[in-house]
C-alpha atoms as a PDB file:
ATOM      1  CA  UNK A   1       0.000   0.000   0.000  1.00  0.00           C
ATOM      2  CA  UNK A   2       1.577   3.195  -0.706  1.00  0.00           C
ATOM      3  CA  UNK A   3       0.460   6.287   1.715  1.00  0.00           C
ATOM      4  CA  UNK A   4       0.660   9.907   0.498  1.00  0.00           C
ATOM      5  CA  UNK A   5       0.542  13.227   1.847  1.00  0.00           C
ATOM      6  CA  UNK A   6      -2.676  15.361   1.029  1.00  0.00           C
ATOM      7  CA  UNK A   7      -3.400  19.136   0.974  1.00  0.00           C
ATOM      8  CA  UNK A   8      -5.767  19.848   4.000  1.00  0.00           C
ATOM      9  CA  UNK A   9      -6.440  22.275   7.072  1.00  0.00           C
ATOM     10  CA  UNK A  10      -4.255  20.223   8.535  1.00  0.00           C
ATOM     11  CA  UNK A  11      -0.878  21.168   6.897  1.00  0.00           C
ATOM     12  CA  UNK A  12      -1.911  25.053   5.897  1.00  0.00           C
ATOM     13  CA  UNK A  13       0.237  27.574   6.991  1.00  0.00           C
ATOM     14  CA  UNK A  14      -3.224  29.093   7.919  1.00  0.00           C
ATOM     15  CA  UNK A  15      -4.477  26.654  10.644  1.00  0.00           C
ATOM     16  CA  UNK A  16      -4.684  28.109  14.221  1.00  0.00           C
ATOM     17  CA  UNK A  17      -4.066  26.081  17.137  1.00  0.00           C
ATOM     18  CA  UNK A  18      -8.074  26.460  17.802  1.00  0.00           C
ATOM     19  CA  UNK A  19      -8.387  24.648  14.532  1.00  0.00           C
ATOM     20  CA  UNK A  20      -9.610  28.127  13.251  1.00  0.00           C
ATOM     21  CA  UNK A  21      -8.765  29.501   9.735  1.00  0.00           C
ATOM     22  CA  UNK A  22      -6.550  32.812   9.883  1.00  0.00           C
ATOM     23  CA  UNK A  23      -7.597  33.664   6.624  1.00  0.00           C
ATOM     24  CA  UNK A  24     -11.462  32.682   6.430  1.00  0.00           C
ATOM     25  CA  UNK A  25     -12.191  32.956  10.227  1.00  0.00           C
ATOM     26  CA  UNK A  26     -14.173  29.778  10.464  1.00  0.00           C
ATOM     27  CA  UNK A  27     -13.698  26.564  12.307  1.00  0.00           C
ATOM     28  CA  UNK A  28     -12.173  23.984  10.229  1.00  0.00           C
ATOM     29  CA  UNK A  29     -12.048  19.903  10.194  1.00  0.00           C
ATOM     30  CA  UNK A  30      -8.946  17.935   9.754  1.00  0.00           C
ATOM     31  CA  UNK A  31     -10.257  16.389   6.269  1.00  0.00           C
ATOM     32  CA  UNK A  32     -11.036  20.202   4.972  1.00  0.00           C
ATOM     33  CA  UNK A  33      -9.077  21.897   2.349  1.00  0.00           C
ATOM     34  CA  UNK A  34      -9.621  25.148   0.077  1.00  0.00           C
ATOM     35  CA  UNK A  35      -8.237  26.757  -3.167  1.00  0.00           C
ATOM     36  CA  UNK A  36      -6.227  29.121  -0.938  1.00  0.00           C
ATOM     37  CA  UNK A  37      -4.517  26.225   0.832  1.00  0.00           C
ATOM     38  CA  UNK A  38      -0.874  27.101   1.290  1.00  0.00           C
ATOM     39  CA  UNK A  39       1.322  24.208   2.523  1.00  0.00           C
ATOM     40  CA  UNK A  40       3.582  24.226   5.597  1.00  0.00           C
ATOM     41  CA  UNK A  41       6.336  21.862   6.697  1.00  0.00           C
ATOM     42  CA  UNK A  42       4.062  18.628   8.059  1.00  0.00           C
ATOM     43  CA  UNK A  43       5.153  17.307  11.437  1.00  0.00           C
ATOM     44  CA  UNK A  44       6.849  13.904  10.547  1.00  0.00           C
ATOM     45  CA  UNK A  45       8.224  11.133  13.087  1.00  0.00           C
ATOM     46  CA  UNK A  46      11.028  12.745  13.949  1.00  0.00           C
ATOM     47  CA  UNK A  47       9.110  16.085  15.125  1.00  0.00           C
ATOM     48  CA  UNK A  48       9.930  17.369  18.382  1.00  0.00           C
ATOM     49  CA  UNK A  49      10.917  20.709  20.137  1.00  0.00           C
ATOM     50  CA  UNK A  50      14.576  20.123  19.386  1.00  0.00           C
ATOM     51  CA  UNK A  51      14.168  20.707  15.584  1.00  0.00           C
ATOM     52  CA  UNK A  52      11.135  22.893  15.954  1.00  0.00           C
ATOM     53  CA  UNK A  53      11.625  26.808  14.818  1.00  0.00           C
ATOM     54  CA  UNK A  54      10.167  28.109  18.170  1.00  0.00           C
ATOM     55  CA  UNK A  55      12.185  25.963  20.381  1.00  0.00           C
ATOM     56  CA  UNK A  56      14.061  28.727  23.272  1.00  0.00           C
ATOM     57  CA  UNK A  57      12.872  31.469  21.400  1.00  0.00           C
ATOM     58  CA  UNK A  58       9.718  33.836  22.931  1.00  0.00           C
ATOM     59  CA  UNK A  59       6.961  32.429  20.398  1.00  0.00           C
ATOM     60  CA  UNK A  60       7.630  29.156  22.133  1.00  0.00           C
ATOM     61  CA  UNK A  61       3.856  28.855  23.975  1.00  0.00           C
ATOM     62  CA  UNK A  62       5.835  26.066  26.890  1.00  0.00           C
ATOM     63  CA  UNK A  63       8.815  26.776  27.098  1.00  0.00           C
ATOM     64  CA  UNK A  64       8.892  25.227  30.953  1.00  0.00           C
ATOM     65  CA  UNK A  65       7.783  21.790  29.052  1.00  0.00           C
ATOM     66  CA  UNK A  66       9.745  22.663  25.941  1.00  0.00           C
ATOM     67  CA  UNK A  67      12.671  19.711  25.563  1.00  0.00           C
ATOM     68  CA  UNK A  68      13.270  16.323  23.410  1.00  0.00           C
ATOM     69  CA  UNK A  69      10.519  13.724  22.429  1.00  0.00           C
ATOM     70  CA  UNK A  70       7.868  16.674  23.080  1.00  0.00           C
ATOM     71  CA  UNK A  71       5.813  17.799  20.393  1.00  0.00           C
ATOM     72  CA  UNK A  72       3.102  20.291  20.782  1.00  0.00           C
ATOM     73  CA  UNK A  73       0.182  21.958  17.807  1.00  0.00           C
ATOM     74  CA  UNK A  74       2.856  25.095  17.615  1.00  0.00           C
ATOM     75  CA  UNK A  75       5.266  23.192  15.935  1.00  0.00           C
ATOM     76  CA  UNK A  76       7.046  24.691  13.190  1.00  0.00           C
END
């Protein structure tokens, strides 16, 4: 079986943590997707804070919980 990425909410640069869309203010679903979709770097297995852009920096939203192996929706 061969598994492939999809555009959706899910990966758009425009996703909020509140699973709200910064551009059309609504409340999305993790199986929507729109014309305006504009793809971010997906979370993968290796994800964690380590290799995430916000990792010791202020835009970090834990930084007391911030470390390896954790993950959080503010990855980037």
């Amino acid at each position: 079986m061969e598994v492939k990425s999809i555009s959706s909410c899910i990966n758009c640069e425009n996703l909020l943590p509140s699973f709200d869309c910064s551009k059309h203010q609504i409340e999305v679903d993790l199986d929507k997707v729109c014309s305006d979709h504009t793809f971010k770097k997906s979370l993968s297995k290796n994800s964690n804070c380590l290799n995430c852009d916000n990792f010791k920096t202020k835009a970090c939203p834990n930084p007391s919980l911030a470390g390896d192996g954790m993950l959080c929706f503010s990855w980037s």
